[in-house]
C-alpha atoms as a PDB file:
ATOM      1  CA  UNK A   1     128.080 178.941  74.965  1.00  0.00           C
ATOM      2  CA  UNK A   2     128.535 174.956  74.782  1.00  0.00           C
ATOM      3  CA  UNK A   3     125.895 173.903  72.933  1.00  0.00           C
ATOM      4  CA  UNK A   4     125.470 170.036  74.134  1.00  0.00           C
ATOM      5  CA  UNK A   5     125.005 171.854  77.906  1.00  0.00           C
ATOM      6  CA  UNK A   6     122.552 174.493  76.037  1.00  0.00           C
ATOM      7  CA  UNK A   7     120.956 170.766  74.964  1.00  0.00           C
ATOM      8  CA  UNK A   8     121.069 169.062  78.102  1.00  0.00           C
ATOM      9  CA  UNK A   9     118.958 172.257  79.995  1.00  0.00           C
ATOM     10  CA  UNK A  10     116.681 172.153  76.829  1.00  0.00           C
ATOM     11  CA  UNK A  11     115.760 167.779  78.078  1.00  0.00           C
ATOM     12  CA  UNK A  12     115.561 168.965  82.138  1.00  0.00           C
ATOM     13  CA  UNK A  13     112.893 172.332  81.082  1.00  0.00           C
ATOM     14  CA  UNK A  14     110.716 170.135  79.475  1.00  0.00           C
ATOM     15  CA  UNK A  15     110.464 167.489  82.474  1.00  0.00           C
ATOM     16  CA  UNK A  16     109.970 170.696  84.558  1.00  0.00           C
ATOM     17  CA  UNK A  17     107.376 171.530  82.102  1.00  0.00           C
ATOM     18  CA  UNK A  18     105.266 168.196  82.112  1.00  0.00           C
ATOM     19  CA  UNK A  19     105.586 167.194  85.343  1.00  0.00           C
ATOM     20  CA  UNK A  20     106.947 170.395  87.745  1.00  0.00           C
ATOM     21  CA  UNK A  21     110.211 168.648  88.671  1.00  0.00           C
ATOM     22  CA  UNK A  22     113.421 167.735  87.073  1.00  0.00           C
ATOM     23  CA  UNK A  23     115.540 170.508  88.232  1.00  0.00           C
ATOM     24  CA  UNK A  24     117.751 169.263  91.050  1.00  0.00           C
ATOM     25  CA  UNK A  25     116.308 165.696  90.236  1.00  0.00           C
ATOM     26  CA  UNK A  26     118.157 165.289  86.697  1.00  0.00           C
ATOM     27  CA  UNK A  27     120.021 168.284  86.776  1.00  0.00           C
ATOM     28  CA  UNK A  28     122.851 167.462  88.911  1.00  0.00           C
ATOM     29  CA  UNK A  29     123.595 164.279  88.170  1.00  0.00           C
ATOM     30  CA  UNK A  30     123.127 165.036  84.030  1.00  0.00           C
ATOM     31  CA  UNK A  31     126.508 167.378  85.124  1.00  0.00           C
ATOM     32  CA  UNK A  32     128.431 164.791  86.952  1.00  0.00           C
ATOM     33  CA  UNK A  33     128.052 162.103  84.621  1.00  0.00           C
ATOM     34  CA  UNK A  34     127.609 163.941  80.922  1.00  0.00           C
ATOM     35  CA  UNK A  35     129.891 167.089  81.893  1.00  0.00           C
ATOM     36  CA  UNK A  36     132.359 165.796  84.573  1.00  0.00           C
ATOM     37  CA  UNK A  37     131.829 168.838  86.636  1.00  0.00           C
ATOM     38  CA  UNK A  38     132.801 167.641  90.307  1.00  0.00           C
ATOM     39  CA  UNK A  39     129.628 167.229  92.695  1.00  0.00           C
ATOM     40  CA  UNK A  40     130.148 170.146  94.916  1.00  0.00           C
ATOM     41  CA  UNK A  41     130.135 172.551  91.753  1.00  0.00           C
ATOM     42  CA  UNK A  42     127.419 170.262  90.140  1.00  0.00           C
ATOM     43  CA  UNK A  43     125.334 171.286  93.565  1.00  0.00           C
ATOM     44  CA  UNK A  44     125.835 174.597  93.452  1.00  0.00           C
ATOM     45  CA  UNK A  45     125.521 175.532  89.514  1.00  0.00           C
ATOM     46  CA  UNK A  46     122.383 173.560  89.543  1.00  0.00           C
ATOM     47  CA  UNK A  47     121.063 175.637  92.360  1.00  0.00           C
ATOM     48  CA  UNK A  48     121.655 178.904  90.993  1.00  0.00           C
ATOM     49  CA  UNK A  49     120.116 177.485  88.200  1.00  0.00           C
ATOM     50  CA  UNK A  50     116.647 176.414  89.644  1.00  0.00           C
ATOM     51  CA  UNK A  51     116.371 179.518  91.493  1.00  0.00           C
ATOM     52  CA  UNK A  52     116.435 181.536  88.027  1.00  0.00           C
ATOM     53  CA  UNK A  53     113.879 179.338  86.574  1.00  0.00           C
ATOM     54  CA  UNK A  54     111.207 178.780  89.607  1.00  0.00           C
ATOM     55  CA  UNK A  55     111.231 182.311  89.204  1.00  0.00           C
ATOM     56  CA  UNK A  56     108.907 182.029  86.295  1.00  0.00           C
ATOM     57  CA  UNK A  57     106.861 179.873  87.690  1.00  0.00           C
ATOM     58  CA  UNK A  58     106.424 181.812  90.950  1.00  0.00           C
ATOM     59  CA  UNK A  59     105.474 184.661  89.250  1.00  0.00           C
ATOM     60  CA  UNK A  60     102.569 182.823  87.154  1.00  0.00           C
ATOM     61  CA  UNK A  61     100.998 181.212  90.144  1.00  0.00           C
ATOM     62  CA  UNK A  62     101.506 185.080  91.217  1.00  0.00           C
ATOM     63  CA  UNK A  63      99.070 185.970  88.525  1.00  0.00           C
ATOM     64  CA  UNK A  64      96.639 183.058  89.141  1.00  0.00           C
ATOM     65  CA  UNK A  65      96.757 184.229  93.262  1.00  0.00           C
ATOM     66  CA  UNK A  66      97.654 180.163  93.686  1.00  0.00           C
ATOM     67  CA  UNK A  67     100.004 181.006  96.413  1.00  0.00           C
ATOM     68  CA  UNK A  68      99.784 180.657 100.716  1.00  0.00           C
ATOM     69  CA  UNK A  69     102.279 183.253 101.816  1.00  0.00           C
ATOM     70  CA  UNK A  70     101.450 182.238 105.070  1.00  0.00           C
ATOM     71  CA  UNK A  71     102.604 178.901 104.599  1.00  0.00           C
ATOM     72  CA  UNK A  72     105.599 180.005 103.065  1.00  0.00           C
ATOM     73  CA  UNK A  73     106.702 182.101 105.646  1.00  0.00           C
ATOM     74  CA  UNK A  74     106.981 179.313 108.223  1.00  0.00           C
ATOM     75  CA  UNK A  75     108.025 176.830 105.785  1.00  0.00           C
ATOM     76  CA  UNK A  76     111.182 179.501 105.297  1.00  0.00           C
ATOM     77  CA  UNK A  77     111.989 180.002 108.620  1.00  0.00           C
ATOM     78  CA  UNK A  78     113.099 176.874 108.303  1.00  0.00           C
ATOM     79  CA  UNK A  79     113.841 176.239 104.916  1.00  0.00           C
ATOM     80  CA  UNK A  80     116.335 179.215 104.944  1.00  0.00           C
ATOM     81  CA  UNK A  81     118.608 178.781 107.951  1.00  0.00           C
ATOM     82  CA  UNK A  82     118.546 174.674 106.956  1.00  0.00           C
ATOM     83  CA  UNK A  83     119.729 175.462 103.723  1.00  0.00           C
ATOM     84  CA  UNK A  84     122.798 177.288 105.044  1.00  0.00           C
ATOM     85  CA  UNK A  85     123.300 174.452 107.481  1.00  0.00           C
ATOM     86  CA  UNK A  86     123.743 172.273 104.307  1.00  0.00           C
ATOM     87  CA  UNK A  87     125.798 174.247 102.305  1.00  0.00           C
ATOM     88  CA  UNK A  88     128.234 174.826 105.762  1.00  0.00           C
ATOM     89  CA  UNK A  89     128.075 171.255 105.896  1.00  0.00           C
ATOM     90  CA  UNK A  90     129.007 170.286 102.078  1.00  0.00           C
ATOM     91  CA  UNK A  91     131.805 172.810 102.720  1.00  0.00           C
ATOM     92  CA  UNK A  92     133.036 171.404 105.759  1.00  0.00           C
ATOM     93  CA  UNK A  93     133.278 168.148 104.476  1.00  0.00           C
ATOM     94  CA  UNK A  94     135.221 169.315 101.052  1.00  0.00           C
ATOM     95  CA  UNK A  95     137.636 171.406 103.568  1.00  0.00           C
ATOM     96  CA  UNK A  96     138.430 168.349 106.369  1.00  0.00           C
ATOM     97  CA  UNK A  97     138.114 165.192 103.914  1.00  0.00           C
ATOM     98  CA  UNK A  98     140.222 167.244 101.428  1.00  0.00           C
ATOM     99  CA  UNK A  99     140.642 164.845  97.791  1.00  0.00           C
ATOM    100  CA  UNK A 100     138.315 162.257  99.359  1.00  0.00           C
ATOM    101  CA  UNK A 101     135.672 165.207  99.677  1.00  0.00           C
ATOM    102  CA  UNK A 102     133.815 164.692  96.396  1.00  0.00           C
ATOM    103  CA  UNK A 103     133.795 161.278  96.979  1.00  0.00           C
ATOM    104  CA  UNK A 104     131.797 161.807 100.159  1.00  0.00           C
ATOM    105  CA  UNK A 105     129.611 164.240  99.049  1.00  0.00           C
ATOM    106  CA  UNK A 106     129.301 161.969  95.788  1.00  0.00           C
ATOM    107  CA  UNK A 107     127.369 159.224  98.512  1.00  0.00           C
ATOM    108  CA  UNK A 108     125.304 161.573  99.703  1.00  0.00           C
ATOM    109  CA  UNK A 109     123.716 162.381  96.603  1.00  0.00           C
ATOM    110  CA  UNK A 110     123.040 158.645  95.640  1.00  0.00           C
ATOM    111  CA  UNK A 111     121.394 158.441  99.135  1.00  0.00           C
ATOM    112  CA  UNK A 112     119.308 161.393  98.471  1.00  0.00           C
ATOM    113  CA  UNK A 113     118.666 160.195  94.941  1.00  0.00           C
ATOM    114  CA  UNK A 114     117.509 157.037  96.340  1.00  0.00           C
ATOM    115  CA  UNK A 115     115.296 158.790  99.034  1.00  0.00           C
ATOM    116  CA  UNK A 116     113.688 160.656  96.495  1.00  0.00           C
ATOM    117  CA  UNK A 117     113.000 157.806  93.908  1.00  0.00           C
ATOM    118  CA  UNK A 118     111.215 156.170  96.713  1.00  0.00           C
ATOM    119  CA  UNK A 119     109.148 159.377  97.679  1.00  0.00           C
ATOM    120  CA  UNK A 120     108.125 159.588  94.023  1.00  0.00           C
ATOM    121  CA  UNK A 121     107.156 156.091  93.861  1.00  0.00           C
ATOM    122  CA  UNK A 122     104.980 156.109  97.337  1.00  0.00           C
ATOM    123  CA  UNK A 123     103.448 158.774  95.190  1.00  0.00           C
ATOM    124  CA  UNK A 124     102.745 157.232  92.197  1.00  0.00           C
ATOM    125  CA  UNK A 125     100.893 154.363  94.201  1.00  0.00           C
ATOM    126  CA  UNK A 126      98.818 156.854  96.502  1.00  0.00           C
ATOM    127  CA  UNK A 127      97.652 159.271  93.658  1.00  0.00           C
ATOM    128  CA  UNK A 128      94.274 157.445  93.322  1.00  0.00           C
ATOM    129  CA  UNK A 129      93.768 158.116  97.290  1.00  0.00           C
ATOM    130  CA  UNK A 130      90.507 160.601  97.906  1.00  0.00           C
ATOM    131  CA  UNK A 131      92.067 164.261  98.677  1.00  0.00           C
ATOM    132  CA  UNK A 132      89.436 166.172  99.063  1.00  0.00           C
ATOM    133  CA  UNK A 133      91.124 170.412  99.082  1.00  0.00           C
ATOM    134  CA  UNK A 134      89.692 171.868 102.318  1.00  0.00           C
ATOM    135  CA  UNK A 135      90.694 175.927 101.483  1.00  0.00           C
ATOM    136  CA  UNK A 136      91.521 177.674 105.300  1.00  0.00           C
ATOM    137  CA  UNK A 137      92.807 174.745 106.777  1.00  0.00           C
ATOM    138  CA  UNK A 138      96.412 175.132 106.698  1.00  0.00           C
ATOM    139  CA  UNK A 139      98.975 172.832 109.026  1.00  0.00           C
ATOM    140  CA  UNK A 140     100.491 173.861 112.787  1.00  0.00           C
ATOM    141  CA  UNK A 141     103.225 176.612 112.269  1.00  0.00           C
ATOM    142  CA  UNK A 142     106.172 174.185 114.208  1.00  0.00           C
ATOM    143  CA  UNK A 143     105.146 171.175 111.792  1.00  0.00           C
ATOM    144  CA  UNK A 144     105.878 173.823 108.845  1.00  0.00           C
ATOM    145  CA  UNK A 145     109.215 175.155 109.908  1.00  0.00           C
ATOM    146  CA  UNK A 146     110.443 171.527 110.878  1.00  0.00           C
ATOM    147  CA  UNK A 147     109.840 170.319 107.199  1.00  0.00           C
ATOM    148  CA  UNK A 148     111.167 173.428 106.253  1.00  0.00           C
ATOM    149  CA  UNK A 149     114.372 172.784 108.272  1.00  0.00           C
ATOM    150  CA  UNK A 150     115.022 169.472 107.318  1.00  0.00           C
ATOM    151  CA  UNK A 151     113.869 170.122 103.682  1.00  0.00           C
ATOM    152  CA  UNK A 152     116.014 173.348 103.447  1.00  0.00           C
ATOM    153  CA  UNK A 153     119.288 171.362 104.466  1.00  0.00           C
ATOM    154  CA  UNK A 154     118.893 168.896 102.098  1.00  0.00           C
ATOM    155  CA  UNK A 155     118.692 170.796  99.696  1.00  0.00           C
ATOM    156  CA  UNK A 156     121.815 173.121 100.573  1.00  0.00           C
ATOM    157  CA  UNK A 157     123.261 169.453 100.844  1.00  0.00           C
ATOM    158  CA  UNK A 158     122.184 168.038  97.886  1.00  0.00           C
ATOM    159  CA  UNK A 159     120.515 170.498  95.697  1.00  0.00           C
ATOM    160  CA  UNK A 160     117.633 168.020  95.460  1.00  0.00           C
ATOM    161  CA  UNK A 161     114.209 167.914  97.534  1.00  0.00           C
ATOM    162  CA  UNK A 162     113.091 171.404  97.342  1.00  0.00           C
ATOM    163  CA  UNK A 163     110.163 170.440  94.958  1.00  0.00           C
ATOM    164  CA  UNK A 164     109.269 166.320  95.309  1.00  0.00           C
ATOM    165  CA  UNK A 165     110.200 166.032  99.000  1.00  0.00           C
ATOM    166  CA  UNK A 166     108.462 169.394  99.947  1.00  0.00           C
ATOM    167  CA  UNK A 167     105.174 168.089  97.840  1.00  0.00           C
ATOM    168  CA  UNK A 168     105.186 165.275  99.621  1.00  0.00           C
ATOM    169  CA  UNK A 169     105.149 166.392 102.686  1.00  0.00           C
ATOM    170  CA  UNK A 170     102.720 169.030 102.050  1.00  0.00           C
ATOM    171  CA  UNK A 171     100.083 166.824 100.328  1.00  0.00           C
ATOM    172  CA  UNK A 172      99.558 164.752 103.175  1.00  0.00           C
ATOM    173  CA  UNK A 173      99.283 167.996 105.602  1.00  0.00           C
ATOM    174  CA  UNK A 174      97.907 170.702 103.340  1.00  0.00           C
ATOM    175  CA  UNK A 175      94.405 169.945 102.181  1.00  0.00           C
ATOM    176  CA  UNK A 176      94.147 172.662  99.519  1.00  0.00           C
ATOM    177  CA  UNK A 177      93.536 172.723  95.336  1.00  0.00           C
ATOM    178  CA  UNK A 178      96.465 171.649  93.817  1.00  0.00           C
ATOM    179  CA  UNK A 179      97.504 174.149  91.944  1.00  0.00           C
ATOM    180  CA  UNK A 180      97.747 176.452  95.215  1.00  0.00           C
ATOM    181  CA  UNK A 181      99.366 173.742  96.839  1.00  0.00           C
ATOM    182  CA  UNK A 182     102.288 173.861  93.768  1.00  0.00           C
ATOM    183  CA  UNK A 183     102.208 177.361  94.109  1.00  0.00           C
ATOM    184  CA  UNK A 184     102.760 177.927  97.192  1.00  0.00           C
ATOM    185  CA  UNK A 185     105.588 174.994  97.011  1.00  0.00           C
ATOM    186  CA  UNK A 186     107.436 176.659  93.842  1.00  0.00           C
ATOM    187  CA  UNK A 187     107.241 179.989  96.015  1.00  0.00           C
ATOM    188  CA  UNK A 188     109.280 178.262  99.077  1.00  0.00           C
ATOM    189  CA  UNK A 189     111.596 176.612  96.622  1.00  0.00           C
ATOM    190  CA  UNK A 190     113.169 179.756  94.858  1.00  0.00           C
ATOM    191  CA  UNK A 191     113.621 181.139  98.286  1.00  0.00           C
ATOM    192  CA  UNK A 192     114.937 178.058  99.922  1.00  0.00           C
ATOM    193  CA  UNK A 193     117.699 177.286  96.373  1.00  0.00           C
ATOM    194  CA  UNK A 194     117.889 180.663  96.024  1.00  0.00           C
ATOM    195  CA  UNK A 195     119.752 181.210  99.768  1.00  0.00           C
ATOM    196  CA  UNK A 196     121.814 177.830  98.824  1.00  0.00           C
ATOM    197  CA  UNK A 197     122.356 179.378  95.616  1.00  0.00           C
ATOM    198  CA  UNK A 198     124.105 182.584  97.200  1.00  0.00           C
ATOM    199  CA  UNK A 199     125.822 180.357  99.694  1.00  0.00           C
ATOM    200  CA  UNK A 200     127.412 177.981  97.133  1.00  0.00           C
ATOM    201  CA  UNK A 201     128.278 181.129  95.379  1.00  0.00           C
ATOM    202  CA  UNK A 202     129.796 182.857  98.328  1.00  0.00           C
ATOM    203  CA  UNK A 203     131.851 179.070  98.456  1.00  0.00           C
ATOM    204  CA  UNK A 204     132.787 179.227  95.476  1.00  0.00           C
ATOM    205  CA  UNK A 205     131.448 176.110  93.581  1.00  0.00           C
ATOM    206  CA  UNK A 206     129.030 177.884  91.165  1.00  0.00           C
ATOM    207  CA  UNK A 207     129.715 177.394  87.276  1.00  0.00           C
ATOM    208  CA  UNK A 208     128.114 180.992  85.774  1.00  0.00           C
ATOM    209  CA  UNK A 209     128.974 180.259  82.070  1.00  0.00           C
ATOM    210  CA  UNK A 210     127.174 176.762  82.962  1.00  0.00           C
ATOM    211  CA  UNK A 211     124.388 178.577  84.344  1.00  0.00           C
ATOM    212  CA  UNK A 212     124.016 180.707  81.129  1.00  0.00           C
ATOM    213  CA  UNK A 213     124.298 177.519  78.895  1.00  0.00           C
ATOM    214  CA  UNK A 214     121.209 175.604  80.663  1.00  0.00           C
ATOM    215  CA  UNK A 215     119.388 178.766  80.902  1.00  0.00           C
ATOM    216  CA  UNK A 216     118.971 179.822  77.074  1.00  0.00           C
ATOM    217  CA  UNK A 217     118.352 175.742  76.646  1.00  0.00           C
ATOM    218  CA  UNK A 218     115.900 174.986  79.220  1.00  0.00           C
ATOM    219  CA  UNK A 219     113.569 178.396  78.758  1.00  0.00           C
ATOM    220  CA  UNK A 220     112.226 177.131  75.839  1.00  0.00           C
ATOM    221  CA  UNK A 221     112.243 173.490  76.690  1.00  0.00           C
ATOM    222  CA  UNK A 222     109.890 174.533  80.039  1.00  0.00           C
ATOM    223  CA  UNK A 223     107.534 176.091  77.594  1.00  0.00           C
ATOM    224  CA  UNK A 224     107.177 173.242  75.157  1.00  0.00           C
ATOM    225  CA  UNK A 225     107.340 170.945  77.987  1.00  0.00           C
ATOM    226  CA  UNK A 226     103.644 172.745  79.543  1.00  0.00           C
ATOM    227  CA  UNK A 227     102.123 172.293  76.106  1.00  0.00           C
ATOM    228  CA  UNK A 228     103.301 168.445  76.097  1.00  0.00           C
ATOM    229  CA  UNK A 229     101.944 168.006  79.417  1.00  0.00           C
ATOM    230  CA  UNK A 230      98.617 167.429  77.921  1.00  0.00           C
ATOM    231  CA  UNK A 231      99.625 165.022  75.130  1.00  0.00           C
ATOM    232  CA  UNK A 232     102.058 162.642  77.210  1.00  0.00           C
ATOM    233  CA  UNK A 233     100.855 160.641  80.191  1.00  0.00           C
ATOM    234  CA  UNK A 234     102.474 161.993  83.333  1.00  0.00           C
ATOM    235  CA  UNK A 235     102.619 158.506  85.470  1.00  0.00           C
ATOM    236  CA  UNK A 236     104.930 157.825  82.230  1.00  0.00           C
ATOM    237  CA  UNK A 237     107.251 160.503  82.212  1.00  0.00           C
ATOM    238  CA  UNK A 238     107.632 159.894  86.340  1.00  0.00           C
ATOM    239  CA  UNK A 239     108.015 156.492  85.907  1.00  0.00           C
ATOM    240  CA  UNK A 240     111.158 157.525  83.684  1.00  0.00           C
ATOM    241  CA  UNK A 241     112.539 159.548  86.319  1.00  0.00           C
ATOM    242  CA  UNK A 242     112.173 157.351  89.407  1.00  0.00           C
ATOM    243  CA  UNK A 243     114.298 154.628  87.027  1.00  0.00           C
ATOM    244  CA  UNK A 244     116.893 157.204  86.184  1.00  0.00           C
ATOM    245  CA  UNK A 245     117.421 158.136  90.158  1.00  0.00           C
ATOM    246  CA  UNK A 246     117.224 154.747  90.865  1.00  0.00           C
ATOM    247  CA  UNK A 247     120.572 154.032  88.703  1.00  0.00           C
ATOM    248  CA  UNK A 248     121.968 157.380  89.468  1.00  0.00           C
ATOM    249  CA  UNK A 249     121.750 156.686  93.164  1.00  0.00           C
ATOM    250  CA  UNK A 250     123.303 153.330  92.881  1.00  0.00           C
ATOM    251  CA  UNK A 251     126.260 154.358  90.253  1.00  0.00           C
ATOM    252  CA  UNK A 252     127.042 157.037  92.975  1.00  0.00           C
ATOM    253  CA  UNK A 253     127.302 154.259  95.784  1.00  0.00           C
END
């Protein structure tokens, strides 16, 4: 076990524990930059990982009955085939670009990085807009398979998206209570990395002892991190991690 990895999954559980991201957000690039592990096996080892974890999650808001099934089945009939398309992708590029492949795929996640700092801050500014939860409405089946779709590749891709980009999304469409809204979201995310997970696996760019080192760290740090959730304002701690995408995108330009 390498205990500054064990560490490292310890800081990412408790930002999924205060604010319900973190995973592919910091994840990845906490791997390419701390632990040198190339970006295609970054992608895929964090994947693995965030399927695992979600899984706790899901089954909580499993408990609580916070979760549209219906909703996640047509966000996965698109989530699931687009997340294969973006693993076949990533592994297309590593096989035809060769040496120059990491490189590549090393763009693509600042790009993504980017994308998502600027989702998070469009966010931020519109969290004071009036949402008032409207339970039985739920959004047209094709507009839920296209966001799956697109979504779902970008997160084969990139391994990031398949919490803050779906939420985004969804908020605007979905007029439910929040926490059904995260459930249902978590749900469609260990499905959706879980399939990119196997993929990547099936590739060949998985770390497993990696995956075992952020596991027994970030457990415990997701559990401390939903008691600090209360005691640490959340605009702060997202206001932290749109700056560190921000850099990360633009070091990996």
């Amino acid at each position: 076990m390498d205990f500054s990895v064990s560490f490292g999954g310890f800081v990412v559980g408790l930002l999924i524990g205060m604010t319900g991201m973190g995973g592919g957000l910091v994840m990845t690039p906490m791997l390419i930059f701390l632990f040198g592990v190339s970006p295609s096996v970054a992608i895929g080892t964090d994947l693995v990982y965030m399927s695992i974890t979600k899984m706790v999650g899901a089954w909580q808001h499993w408990r609580q009955k916070t979760i549209d099934f219906v909703v996640v089945k047509y966000l996965s009939y698109g989530s699931i085939p687009g997340a294969l398309l973006g693993v076949g992708t990533l592994a297309l590029l590593q096989h035809s670009l060769g040496k120059s492949g990491n490189a590549v795929i090393g763009k693509l996640l600042g790009l993504s990085y980017l994308l998502v700092a600027g989702v998070m801050v469009w966010r931020i500014l519109m969290q004071k807009s009036n949402r008032r939860p409207q339970e039985g409405v739920r959004p047209a089946a094709y507009k839920l398979v296209i966001l799956g779709l697109v979504g779902g590749f970008l997160v084969g891709l990139t391994s990031v998206g398949s919490g803050t980009l779906f939420m985004a999304v969804l908020v605007m469409i979905y007029p439910v209570a929040t926490a059904k809204l995260v459930g249902t979201d978590i749900v469609q995310a260990v499905l959706v990395t879980g399939v990119a997970g196997l993929a990547h696996m099936a590739a060949g760019t998985v770390n497993f002892p990696l995956v075992g080192s952020l596991l027994i760290g970030s457990i415990p740090g997701i559990l401390i991190g939903s008691r600090l959730v209360m005691k640490l304002p959340e605009l702060v701690v997202r206001t932290c991690l749109v700056l560190m995408l921000f850099f990360s995108g633009m070091k990996l330009l």
